[in-house]
N, C-alpha and C. Protein backbone atom coordinates (compact mmCIF):
# COMPACT_ATOMS: atom_id res chain seq x y z
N UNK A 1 163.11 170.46 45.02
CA UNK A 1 162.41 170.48 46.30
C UNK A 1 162.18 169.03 46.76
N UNK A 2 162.55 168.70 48.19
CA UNK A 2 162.27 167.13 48.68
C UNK A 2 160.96 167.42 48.81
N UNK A 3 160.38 166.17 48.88
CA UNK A 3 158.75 165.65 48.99
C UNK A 3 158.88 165.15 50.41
N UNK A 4 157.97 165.43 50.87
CA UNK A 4 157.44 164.62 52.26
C UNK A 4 157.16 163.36 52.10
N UNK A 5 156.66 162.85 51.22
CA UNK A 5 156.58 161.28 51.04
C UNK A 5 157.68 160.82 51.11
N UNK A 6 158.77 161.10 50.61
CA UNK A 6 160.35 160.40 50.06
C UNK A 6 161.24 160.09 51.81
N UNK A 7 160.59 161.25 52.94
CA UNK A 7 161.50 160.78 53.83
C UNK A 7 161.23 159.35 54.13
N UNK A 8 162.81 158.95 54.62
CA UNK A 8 163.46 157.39 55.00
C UNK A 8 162.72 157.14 56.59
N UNK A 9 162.13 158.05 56.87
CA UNK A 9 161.34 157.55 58.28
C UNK A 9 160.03 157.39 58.24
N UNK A 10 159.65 157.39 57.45
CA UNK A 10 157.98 156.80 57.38
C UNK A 10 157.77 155.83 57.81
N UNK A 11 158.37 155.11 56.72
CA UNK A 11 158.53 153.82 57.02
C UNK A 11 159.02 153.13 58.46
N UNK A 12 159.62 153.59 59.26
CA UNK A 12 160.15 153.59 60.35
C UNK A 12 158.99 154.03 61.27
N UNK A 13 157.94 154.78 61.11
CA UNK A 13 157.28 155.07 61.79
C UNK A 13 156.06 153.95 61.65
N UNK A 14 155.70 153.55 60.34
CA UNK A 14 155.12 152.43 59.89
C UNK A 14 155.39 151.28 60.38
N UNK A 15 156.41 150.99 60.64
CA UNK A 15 156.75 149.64 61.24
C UNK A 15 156.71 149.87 62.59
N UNK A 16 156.82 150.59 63.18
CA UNK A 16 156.46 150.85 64.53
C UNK A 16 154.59 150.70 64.85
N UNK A 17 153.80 151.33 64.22
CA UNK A 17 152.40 150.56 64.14
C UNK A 17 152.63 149.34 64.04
N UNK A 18 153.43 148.46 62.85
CA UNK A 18 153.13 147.23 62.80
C UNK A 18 153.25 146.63 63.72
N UNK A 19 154.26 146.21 64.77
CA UNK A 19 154.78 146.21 65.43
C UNK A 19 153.63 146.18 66.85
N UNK A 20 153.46 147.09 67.22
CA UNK A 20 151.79 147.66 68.05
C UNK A 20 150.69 145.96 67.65
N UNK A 21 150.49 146.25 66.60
CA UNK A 21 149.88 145.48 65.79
C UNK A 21 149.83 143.83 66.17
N UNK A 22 150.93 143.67 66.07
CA UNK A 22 151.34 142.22 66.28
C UNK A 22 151.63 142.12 67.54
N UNK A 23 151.68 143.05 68.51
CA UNK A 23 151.76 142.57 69.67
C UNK A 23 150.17 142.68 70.42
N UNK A 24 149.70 142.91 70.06
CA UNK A 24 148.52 143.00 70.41
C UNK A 24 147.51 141.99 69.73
N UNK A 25 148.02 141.72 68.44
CA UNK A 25 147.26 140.29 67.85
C UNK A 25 147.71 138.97 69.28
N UNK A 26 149.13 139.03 69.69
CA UNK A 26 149.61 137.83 70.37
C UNK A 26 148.72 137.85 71.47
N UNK A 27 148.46 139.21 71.74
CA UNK A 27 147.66 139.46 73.16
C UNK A 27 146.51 138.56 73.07
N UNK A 28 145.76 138.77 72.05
CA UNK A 28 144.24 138.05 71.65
C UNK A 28 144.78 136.65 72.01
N UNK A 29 145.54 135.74 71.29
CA UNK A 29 145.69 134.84 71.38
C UNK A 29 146.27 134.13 72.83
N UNK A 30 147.16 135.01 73.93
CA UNK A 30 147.78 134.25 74.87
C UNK A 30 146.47 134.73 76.33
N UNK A 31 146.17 136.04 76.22
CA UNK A 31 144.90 136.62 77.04
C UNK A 31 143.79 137.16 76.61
N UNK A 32 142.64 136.79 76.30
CA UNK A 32 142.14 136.88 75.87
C UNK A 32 140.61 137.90 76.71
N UNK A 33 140.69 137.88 77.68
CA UNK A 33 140.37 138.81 78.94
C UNK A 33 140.88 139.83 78.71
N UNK A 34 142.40 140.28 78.95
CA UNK A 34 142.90 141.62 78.85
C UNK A 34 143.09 142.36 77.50
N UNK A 35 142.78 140.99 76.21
CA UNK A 35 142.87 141.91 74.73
C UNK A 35 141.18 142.13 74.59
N UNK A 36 140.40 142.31 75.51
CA UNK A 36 138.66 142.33 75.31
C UNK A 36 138.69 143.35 76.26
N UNK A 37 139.43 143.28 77.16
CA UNK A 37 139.29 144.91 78.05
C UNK A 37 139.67 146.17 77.58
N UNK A 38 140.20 146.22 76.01
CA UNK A 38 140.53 147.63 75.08
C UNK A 38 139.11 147.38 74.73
N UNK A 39 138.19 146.57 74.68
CA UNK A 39 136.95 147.12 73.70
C UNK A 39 135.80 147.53 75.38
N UNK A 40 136.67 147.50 76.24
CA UNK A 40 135.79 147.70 77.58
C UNK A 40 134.15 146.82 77.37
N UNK A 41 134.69 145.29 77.33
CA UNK A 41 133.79 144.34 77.51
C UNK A 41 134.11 143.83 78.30
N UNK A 42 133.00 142.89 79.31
CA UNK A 42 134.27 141.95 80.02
C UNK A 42 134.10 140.55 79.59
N UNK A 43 134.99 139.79 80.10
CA UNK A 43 134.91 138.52 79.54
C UNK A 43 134.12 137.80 80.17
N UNK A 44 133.54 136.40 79.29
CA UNK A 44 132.46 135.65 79.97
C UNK A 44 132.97 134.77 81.11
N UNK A 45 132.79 134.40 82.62
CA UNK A 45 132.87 134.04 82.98
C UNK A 45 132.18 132.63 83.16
N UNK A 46 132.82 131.16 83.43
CA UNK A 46 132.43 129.92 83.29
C UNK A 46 131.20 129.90 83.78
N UNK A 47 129.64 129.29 83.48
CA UNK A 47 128.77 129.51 84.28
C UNK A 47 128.55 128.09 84.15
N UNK A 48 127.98 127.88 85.70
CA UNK A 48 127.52 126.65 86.42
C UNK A 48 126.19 126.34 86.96
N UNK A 49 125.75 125.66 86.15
CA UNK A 49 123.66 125.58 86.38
C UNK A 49 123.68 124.85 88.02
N UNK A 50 123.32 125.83 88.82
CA UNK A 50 122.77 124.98 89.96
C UNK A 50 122.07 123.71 89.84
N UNK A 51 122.70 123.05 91.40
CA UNK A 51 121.33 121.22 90.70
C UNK A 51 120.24 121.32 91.56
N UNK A 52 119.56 120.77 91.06
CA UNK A 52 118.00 120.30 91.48
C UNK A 52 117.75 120.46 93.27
N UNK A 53 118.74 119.78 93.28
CA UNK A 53 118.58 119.52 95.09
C UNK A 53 118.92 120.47 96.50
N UNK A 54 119.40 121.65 95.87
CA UNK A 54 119.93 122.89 96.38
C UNK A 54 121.45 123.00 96.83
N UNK A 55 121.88 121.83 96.59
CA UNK A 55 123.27 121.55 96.66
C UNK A 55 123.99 122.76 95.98
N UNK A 56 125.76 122.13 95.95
CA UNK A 56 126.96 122.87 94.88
C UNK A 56 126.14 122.51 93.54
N UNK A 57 126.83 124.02 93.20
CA UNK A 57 126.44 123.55 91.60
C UNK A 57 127.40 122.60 90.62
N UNK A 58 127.01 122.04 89.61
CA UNK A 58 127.32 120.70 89.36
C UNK A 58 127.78 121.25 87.69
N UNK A 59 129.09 120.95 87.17
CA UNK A 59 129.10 121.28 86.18
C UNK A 59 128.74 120.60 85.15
N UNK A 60 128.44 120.84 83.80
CA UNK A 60 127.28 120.13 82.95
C UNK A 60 128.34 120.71 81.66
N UNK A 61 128.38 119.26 80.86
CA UNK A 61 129.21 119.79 79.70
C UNK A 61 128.26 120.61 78.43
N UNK A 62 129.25 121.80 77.93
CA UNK A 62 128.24 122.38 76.64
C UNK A 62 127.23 123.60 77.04
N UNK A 63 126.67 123.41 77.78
CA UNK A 63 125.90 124.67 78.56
C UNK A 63 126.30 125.30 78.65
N UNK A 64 126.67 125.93 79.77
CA UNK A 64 127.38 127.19 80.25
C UNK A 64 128.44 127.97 79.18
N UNK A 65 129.07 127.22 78.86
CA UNK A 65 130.48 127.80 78.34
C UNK A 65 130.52 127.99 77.41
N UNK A 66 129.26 127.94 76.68
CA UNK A 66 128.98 128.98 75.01
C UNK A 66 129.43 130.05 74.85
N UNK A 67 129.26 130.93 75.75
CA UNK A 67 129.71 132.66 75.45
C UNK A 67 130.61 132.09 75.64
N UNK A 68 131.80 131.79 76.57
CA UNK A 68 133.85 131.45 76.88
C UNK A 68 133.61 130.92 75.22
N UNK A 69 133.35 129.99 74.88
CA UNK A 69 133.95 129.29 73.64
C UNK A 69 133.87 130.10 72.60
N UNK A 70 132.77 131.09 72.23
CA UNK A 70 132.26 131.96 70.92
C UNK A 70 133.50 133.40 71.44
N UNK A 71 133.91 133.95 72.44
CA UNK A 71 134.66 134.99 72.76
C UNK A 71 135.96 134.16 72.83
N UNK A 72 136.94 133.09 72.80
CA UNK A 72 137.84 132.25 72.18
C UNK A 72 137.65 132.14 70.89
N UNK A 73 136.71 131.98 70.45
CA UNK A 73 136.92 131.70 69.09
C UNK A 73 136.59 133.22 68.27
N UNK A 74 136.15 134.33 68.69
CA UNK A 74 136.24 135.43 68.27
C UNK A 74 137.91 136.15 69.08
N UNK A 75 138.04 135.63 69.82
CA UNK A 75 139.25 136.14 70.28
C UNK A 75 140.76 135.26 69.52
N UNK A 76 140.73 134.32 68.61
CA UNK A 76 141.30 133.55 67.38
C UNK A 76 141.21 134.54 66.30
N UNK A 77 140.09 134.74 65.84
CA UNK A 77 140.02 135.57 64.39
C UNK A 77 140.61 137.24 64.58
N UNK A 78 140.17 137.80 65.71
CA UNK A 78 140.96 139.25 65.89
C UNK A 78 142.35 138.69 65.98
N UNK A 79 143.05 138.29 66.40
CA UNK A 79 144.25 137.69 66.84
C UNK A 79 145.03 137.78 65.28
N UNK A 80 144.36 136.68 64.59
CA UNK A 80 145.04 136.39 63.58
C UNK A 80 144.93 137.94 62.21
N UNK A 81 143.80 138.45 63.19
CA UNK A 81 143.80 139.84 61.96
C UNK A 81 145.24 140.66 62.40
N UNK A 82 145.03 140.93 63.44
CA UNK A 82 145.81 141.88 64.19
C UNK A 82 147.21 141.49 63.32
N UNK A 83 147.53 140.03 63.53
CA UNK A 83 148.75 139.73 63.04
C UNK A 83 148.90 139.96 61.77
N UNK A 84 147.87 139.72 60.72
CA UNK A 84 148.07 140.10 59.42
C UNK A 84 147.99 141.43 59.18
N UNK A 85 147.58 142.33 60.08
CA UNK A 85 147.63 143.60 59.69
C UNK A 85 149.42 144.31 60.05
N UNK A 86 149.35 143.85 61.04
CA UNK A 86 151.42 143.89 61.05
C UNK A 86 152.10 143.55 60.28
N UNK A 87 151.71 142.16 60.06
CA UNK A 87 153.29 141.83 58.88
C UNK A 87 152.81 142.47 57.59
N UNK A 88 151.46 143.03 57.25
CA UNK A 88 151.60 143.32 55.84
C UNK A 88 152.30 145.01 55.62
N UNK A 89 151.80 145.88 56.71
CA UNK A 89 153.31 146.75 56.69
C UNK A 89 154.21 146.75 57.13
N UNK A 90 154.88 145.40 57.56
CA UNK A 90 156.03 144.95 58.07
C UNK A 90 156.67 144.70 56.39
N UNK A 91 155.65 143.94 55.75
CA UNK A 91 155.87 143.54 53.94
C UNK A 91 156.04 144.62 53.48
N UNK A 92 155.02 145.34 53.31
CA UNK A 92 155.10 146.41 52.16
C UNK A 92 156.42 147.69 52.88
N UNK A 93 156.75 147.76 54.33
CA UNK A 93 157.98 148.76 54.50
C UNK A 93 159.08 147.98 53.75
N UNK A 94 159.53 146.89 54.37
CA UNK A 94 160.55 146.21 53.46
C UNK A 94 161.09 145.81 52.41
N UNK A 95 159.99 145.83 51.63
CA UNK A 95 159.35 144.52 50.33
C UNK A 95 158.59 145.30 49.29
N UNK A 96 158.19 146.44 49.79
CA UNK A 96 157.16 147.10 48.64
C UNK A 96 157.08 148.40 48.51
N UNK A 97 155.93 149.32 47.76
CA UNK A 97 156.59 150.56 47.33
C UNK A 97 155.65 151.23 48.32
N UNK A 98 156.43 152.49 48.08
CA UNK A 98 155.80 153.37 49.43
C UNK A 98 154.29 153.87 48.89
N UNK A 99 153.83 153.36 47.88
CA UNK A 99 152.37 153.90 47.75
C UNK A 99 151.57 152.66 48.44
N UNK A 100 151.89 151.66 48.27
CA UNK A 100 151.52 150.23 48.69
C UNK A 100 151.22 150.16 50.26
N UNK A 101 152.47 150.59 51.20
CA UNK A 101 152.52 150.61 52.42
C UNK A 101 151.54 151.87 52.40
N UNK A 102 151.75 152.83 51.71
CA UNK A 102 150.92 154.16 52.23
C UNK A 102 149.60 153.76 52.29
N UNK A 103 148.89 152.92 51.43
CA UNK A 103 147.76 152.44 51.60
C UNK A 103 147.35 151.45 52.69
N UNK A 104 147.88 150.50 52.84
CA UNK A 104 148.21 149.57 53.76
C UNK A 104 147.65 150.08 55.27
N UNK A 105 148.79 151.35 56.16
CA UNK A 105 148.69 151.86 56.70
C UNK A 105 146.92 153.25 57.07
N UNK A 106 146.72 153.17 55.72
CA UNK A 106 145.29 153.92 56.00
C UNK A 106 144.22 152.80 56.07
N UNK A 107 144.24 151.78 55.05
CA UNK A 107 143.54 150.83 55.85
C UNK A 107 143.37 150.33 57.10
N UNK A 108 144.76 150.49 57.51
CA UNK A 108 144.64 149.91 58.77
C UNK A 108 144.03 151.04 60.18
N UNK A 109 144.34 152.09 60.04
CA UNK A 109 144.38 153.22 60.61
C UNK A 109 142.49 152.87 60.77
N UNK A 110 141.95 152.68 58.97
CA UNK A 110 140.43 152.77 59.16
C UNK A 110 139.76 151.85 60.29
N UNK A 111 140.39 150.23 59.94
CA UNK A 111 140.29 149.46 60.92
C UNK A 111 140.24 149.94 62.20
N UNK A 112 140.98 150.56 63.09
CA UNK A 112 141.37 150.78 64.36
C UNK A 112 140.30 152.15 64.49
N UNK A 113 139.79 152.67 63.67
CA UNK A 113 139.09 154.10 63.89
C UNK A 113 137.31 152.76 63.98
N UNK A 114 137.36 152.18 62.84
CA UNK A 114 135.66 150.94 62.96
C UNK A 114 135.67 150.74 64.52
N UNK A 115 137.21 150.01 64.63
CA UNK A 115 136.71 149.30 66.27
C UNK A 115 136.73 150.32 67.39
N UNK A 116 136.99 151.43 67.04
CA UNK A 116 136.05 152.77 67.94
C UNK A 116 134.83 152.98 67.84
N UNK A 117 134.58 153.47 66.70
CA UNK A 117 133.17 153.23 66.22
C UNK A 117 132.36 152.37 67.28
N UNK A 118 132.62 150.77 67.17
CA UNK A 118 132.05 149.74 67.85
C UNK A 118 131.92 150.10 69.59
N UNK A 119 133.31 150.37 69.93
CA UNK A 119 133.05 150.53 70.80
C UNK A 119 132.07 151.89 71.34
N UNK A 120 131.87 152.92 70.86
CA UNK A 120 131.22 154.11 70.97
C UNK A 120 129.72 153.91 70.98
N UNK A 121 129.58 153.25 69.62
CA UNK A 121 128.33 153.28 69.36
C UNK A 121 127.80 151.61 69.71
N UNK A 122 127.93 150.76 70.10
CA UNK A 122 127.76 149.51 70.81
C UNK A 122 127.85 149.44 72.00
N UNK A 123 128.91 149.98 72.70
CA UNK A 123 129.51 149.56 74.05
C UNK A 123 129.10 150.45 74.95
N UNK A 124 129.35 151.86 73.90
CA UNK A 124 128.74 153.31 74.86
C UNK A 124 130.09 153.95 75.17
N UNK A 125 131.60 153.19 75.84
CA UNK A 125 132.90 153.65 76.06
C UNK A 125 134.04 152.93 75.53
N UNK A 126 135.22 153.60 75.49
CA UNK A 126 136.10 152.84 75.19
C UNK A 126 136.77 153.11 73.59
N UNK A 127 136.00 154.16 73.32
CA UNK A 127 136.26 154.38 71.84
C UNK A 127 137.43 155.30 71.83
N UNK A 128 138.14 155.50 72.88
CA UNK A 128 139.57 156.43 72.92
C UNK A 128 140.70 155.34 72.74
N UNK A 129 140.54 154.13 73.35
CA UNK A 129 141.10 153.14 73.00
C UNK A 129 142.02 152.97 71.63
N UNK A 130 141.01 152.98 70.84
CA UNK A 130 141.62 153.21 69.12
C UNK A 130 141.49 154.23 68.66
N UNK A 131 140.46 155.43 68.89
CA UNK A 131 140.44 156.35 68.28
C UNK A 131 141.71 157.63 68.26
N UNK A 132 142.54 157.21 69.42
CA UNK A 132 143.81 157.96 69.71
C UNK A 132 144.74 157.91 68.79
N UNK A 133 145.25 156.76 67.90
CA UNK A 133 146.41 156.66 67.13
C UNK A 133 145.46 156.40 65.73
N UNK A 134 144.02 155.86 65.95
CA UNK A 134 143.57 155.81 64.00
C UNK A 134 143.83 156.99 63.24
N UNK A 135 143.60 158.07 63.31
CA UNK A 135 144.00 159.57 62.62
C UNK A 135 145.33 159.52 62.46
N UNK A 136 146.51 159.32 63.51
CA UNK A 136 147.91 159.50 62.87
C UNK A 136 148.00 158.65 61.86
N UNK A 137 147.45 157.03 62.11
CA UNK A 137 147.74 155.99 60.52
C UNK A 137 146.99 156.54 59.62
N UNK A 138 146.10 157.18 59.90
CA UNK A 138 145.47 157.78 58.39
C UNK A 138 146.25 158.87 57.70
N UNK A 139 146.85 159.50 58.27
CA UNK A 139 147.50 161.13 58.06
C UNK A 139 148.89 160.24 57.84
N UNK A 140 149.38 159.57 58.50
CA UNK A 140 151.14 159.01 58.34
C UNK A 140 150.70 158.24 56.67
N UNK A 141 149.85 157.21 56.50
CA UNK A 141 149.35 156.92 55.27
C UNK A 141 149.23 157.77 54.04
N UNK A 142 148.54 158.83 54.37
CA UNK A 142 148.13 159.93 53.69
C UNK A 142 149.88 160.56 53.17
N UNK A 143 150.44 160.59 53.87
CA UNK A 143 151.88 161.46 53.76
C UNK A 143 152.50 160.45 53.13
N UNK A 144 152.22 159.21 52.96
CA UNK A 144 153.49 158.17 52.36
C UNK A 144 152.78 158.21 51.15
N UNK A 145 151.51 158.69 50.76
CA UNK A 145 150.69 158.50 49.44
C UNK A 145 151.06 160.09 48.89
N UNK A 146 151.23 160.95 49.42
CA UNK A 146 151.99 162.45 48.36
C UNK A 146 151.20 163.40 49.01
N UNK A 147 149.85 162.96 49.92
CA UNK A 147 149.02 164.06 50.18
C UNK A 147 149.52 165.43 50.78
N UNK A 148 150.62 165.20 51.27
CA UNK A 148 151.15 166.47 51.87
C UNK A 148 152.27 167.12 50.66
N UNK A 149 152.86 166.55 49.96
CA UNK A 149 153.97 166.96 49.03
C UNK A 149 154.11 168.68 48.91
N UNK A 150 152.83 169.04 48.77
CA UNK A 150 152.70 170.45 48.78
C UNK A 150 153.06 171.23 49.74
N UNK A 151 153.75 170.85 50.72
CA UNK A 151 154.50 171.54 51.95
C UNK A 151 156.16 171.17 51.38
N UNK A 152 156.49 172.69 51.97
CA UNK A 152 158.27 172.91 51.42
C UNK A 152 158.93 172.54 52.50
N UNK A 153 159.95 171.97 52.33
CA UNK A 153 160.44 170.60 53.84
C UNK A 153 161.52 172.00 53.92
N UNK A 154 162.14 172.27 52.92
CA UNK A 154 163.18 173.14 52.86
C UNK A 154 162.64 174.60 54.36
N UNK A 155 161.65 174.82 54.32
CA UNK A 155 161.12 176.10 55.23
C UNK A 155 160.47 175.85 55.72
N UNK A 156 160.10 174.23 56.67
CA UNK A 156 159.81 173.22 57.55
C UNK A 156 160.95 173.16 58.18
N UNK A 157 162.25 172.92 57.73
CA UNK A 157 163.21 172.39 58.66
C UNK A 157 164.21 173.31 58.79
N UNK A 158 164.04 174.26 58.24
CA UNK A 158 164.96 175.34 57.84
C UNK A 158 165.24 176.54 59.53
């Protein structure tokens, strides 16, 4: 009897998340506005302390642009996750064994189900965002780890 773990497209389906993955890490890094609009936040806009005299406002270094600099520099560290979460089942489809990637892939799946979470229970919306594809990486994970084996592919495909 074939196993459901053993099919040659898992992995294929796995690297297709990764893939997701890393393009969306690049996102963080090149826009950083439109990779903060999946968590339905918006981004900080430059702020400018009015001057004294009722004039234009006058820009002032360091002030204002705390939130821009802390959402850049939180928009760096998602970035660089995002990317490590791609190439490592980009690694383990190519490079490693299918229990490895099978895990890989539910981690990651968990990841993407947290930053629903966040958004749900922080933000209030936006938690469809990730919560749409975290269950398939958990279940596609789950299937590269044996959890399904107990289904007959033979009277599945038959």
């Amino acid at each position: 009897m074939m196993k459901l773990s053993t099919l040659p497209y898992l992995s294929l389906a796995a690297s297709f998340y990764a893939t997701i993955f890393i393009g969306f890490g690049i996102l963080w890094f090149v826009n950083p506005p439109k990779a903060l609009s999946f968590f339905e936040l918006p981004y900080p806009p430059p702020q400018l302390p009015s001057s004294k005299d009722g004039g234009p406002p006058t820009k002032k270094k360091g002030g204002g642009d705390d939130a821009k600099k802390t959402m850049d520099a939180i928009s760096v560290a998602y970035g660089v996750r995002n990317v490590f979460m791609g190439a490592a089942i980009y690694a383990a489809a190519l490079c490693g064994t299918r229990q490895a990637l099978g895990w890989i892939v539910v981690a990651a799946g968990c990841v993407a189900g947290t930053d629903g979470a966040v958004c749900r229970f922080m933000v209030g919306k936006g938690e469809m965002n990730h919560w749409n594809y975290a269950p398939v990486m958990v279940v596609l994970g789950g299937v590269m780890l044996g959890a399904f084996d107990w289904v007959e592919l033979e009277r599945v495909f038959a």
